[in-house]
PDB file of N, CA and C in Angstrom:
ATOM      1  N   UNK A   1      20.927 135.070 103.823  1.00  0.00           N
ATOM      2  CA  UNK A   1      21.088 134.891 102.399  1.00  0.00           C
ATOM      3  C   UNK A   1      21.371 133.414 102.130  1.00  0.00           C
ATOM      4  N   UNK A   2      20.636 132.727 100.981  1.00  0.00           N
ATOM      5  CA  UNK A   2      20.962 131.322 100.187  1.00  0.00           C
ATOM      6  C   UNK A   2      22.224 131.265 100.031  1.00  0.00           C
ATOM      7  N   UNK A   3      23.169 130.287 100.259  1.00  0.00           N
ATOM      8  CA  UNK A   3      24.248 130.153  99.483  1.00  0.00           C
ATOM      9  C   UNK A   3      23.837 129.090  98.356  1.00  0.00           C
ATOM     10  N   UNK A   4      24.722 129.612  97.236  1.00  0.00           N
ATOM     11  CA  UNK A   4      24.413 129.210  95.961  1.00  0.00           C
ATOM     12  C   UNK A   4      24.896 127.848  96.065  1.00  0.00           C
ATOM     13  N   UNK A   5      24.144 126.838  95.806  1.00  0.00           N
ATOM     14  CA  UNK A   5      24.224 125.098  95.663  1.00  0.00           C
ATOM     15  C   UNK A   5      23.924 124.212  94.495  1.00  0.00           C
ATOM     16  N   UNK A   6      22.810 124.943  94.145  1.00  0.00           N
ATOM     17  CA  UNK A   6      22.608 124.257  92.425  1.00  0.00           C
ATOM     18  C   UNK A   6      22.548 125.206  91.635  1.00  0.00           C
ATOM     19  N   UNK A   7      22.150 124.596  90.187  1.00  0.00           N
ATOM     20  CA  UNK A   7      22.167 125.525  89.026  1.00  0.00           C
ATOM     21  C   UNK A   7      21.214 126.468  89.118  1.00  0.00           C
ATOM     22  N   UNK A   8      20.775 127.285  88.883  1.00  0.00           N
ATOM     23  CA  UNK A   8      19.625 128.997  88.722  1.00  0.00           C
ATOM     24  C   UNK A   8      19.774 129.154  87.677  1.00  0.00           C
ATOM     25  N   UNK A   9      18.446 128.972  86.250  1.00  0.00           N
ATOM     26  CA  UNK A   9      18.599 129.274  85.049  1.00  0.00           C
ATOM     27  C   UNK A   9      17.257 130.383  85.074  1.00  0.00           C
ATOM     28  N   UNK A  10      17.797 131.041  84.207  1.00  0.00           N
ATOM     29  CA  UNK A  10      16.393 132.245  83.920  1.00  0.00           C
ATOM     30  C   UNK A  10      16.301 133.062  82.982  1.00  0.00           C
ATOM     31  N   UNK A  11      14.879 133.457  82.131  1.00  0.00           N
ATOM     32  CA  UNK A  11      15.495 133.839  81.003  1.00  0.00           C
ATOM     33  C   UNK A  11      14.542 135.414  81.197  1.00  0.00           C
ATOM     34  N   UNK A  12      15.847 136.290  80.814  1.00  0.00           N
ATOM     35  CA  UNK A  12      16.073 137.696  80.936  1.00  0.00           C
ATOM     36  C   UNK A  12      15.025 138.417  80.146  1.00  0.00           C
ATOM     37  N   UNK A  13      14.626 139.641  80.307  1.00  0.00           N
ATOM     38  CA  UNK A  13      13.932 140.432  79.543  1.00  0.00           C
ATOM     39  C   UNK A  13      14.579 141.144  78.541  1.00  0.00           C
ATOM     40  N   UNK A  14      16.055 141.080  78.846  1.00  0.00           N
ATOM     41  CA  UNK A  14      16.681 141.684  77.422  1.00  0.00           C
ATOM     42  C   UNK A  14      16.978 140.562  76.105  1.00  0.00           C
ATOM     43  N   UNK A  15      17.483 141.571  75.200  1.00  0.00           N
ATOM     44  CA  UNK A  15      17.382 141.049  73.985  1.00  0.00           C
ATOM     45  C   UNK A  15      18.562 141.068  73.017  1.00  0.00           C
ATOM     46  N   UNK A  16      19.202 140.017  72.937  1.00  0.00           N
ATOM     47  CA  UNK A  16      20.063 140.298  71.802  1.00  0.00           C
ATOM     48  C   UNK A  16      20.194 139.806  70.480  1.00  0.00           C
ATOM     49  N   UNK A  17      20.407 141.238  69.231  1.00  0.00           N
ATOM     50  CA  UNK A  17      19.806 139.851  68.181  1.00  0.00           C
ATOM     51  C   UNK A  17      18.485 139.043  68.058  1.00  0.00           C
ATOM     52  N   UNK A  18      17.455 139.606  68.560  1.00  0.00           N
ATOM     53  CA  UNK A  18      16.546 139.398  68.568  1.00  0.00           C
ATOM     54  C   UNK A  18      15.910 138.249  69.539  1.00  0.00           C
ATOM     55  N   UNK A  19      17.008 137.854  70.358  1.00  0.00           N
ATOM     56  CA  UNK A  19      16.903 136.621  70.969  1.00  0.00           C
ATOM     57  C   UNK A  19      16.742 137.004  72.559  1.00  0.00           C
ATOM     58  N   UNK A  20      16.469 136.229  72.958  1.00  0.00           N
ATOM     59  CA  UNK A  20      16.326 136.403  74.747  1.00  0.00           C
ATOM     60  C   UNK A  20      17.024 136.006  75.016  1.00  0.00           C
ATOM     61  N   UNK A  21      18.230 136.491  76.410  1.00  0.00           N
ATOM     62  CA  UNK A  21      19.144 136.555  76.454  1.00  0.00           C
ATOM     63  C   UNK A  21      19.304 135.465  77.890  1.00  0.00           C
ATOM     64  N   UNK A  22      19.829 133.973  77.700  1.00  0.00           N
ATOM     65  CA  UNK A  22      19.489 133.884  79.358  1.00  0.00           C
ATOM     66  C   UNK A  22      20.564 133.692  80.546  1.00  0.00           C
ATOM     67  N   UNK A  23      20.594 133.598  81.711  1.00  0.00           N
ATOM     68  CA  UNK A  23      21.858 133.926  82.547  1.00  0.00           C
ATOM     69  C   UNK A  23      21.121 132.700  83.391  1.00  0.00           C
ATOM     70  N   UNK A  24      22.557 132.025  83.800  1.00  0.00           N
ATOM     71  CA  UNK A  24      22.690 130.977  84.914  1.00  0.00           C
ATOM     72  C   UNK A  24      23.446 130.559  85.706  1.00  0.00           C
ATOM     73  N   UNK A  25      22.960 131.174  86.906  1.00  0.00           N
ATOM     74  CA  UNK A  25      24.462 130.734  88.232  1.00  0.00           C
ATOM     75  C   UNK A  25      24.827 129.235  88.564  1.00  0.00           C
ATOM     76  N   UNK A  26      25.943 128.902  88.362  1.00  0.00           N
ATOM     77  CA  UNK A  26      26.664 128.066  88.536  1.00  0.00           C
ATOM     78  C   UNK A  26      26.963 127.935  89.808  1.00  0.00           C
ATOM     79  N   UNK A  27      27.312 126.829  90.871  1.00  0.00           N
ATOM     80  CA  UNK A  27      27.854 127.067  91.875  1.00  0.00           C
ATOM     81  C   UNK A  27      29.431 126.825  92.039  1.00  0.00           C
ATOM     82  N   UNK A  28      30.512 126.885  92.084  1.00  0.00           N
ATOM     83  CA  UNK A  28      30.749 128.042  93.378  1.00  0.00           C
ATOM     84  C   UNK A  28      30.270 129.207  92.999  1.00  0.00           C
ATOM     85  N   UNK A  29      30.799 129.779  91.782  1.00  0.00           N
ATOM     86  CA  UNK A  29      31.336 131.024  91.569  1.00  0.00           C
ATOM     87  C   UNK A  29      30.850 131.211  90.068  1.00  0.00           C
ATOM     88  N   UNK A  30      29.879 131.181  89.034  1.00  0.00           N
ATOM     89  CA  UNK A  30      30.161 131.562  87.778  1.00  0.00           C
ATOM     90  C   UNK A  30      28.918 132.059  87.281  1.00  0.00           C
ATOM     91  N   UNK A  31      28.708 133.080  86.638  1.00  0.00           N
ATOM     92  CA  UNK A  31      27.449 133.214  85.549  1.00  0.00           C
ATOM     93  C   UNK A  31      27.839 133.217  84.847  1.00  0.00           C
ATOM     94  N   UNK A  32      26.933 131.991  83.893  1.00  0.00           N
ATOM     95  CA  UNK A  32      26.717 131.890  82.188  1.00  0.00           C
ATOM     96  C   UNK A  32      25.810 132.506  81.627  1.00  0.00           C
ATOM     97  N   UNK A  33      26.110 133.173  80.324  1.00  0.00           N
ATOM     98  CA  UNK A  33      25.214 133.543  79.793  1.00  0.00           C
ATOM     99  C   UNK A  33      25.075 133.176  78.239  1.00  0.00           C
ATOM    100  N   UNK A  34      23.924 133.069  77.780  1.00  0.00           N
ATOM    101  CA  UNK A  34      23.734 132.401  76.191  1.00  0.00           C
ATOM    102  C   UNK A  34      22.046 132.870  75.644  1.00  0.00           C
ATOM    103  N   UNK A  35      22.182 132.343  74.408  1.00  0.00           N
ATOM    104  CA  UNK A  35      21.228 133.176  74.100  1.00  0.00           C
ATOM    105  C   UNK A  35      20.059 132.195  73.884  1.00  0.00           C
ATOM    106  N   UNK A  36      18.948 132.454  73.670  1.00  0.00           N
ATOM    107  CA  UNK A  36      17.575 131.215  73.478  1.00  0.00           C
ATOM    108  C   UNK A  36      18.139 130.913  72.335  1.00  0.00           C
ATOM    109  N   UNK A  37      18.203 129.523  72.146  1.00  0.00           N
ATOM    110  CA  UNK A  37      17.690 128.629  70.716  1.00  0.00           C
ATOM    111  C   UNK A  37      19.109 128.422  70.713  1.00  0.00           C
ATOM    112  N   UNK A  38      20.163 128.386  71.352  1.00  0.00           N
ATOM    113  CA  UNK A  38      21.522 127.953  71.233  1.00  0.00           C
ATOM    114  C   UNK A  38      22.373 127.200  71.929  1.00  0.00           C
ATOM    115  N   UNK A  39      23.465 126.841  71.670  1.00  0.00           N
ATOM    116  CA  UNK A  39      24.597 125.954  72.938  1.00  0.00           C
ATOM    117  C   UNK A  39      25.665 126.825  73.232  1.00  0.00           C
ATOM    118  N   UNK A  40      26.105 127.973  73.083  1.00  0.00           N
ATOM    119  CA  UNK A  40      27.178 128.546  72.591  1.00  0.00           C
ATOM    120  C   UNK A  40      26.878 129.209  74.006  1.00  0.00           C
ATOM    121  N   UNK A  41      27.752 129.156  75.113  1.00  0.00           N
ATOM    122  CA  UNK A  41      27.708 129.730  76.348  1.00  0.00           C
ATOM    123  C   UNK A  41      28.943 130.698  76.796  1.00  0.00           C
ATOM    124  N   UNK A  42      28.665 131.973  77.455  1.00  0.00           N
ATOM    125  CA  UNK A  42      29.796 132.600  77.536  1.00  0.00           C
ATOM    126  C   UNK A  42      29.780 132.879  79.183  1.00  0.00           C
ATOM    127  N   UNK A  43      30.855 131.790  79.920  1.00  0.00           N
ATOM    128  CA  UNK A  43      30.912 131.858  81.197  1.00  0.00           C
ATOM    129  C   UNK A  43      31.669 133.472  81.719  1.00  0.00           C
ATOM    130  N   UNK A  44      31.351 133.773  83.038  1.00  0.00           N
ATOM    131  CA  UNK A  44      32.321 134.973  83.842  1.00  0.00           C
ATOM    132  C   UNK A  44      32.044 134.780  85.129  1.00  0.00           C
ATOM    133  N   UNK A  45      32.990 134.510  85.989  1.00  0.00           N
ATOM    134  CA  UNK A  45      33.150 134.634  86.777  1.00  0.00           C
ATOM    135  C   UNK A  45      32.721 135.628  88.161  1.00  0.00           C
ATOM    136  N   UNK A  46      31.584 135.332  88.826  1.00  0.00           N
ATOM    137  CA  UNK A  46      31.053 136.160  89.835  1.00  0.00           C
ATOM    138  C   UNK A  46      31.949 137.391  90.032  1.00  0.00           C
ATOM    139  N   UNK A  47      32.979 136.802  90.425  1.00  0.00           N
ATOM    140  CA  UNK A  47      34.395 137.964  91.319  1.00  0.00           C
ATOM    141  C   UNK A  47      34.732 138.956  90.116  1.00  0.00           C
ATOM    142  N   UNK A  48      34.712 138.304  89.188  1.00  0.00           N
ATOM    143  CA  UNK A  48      35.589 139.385  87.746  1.00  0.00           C
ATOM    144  C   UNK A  48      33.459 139.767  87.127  1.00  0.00           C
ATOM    145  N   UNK A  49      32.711 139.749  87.461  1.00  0.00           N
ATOM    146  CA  UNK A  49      31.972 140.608  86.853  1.00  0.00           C
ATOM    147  C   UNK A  49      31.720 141.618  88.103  1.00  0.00           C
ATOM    148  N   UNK A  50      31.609 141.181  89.437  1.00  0.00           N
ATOM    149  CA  UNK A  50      31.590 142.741  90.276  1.00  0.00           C
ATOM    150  C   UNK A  50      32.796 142.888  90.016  1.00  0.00           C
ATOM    151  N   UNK A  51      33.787 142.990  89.955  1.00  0.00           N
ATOM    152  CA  UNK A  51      34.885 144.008  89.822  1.00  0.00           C
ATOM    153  C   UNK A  51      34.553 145.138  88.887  1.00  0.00           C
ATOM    154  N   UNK A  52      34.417 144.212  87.993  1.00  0.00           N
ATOM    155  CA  UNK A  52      33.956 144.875  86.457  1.00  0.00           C
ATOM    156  C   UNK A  52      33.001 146.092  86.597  1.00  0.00           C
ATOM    157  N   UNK A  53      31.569 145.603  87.401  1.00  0.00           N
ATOM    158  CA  UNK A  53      30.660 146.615  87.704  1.00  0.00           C
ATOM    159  C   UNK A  53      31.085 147.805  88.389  1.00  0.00           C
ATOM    160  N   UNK A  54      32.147 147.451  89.333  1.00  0.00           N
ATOM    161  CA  UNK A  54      32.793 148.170  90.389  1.00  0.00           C
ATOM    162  C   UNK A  54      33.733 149.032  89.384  1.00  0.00           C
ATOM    163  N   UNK A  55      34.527 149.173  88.543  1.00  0.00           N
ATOM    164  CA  UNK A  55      35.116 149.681  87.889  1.00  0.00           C
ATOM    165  C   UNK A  55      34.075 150.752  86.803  1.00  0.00           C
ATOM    166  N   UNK A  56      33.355 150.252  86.263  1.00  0.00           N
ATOM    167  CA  UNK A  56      32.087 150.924  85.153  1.00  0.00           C
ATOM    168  C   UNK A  56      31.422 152.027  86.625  1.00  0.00           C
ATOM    169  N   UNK A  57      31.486 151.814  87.749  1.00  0.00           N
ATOM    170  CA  UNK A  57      30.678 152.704  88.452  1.00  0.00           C
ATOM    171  C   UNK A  57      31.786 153.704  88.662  1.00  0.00           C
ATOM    172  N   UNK A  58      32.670 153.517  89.323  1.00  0.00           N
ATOM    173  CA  UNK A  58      33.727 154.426  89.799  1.00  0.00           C
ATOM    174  C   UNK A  58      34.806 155.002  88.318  1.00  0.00           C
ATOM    175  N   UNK A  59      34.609 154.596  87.183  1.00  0.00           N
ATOM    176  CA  UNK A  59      34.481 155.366  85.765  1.00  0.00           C
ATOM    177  C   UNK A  59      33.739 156.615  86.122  1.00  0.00           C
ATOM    178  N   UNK A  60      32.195 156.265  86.092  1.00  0.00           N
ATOM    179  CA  UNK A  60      30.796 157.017  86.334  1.00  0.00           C
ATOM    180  C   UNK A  60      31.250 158.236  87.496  1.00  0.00           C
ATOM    181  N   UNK A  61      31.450 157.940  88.152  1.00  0.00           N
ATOM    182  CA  UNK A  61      31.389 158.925  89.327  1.00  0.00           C
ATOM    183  C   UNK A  61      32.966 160.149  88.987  1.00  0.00           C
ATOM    184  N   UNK A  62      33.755 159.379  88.725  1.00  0.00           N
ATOM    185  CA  UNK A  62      35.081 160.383  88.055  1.00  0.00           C
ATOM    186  C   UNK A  62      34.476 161.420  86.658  1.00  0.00           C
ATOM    187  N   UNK A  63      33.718 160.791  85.925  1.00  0.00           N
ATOM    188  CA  UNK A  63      32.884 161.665  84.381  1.00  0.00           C
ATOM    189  C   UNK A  63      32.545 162.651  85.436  1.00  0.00           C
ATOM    190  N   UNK A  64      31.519 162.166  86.138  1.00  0.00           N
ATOM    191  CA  UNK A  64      30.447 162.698  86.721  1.00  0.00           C
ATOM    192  C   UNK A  64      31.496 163.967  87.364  1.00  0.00           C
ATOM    193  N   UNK A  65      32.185 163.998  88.475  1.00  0.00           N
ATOM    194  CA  UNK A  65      32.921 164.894  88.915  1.00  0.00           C
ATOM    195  C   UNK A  65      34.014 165.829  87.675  1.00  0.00           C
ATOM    196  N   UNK A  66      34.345 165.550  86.980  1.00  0.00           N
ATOM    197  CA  UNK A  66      34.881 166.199  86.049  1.00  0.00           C
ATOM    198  C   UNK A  66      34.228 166.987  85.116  1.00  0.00           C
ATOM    199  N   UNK A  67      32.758 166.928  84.670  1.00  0.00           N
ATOM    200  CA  UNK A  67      31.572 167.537  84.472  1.00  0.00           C
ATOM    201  C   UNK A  67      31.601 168.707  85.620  1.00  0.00           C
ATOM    202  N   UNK A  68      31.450 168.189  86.571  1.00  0.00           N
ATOM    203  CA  UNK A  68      31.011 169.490  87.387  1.00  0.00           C
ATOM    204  C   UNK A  68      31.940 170.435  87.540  1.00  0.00           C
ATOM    205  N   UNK A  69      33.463 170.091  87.246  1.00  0.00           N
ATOM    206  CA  UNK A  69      34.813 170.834  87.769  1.00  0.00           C
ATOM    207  C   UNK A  69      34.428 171.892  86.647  1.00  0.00           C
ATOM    208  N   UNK A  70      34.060 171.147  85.105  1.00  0.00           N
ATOM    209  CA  UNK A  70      34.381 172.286  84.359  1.00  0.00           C
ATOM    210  C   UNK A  70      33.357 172.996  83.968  1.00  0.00           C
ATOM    211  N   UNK A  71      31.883 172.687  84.432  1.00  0.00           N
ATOM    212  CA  UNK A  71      30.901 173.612  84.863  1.00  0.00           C
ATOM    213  C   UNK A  71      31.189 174.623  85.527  1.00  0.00           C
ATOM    214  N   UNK A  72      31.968 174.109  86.635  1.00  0.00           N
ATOM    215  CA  UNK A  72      32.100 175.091  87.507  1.00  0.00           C
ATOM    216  C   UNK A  72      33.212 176.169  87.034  1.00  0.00           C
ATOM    217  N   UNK A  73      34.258 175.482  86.178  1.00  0.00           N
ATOM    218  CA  UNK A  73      34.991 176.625  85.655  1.00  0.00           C
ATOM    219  C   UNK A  73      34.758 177.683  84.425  1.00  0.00           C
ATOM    220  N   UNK A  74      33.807 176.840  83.933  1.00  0.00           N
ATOM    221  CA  UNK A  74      33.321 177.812  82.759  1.00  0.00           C
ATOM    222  C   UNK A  74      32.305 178.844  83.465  1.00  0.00           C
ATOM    223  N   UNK A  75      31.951 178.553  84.230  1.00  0.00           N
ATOM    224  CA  UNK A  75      30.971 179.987  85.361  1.00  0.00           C
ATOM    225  C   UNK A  75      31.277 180.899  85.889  1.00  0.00           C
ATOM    226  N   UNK A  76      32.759 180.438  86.156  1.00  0.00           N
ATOM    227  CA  UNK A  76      33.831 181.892  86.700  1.00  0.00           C
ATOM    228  C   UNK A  76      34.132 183.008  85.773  1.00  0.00           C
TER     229      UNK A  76
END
């Protein structure tokens, strides 16, 4: 794997506001993100957005199991 050394700009297929949305790794540690046609940048931190993801998944998987508990209890 590359370790990250310079800037990586790229512009996303999503859309916000009608705008294209674009993301750029910073090195050590940061993605920015901002929108086309602007200056207004909203940095986060590599470490605090997987956490983040890591948290939104293991949310997911607790729904997910609690769905099935009371599937399963409404069947009895």
């Amino acid at each position: 794997m590359t370790r990250l050394t310079k800037k990586v700009k790229r512009e996303t297929y999503a859309q916000y506001r009608g705008r294209a949305i674009l993301a750029e790794l910073r090195p050590p540690d940061l993605i920015v993100f901002r929108l086309k046609g602007t200056r207004r940048e909203y940095p986060l931190s590599i470490a605090g957005a997987f956490h983040r993801a890591v948290e939104i998944e293991a949310l997911a998987e607790v729904l997910k199991r609690k769905a099935a508990r009371q599937a399963k209890r409404a069947g009895l």
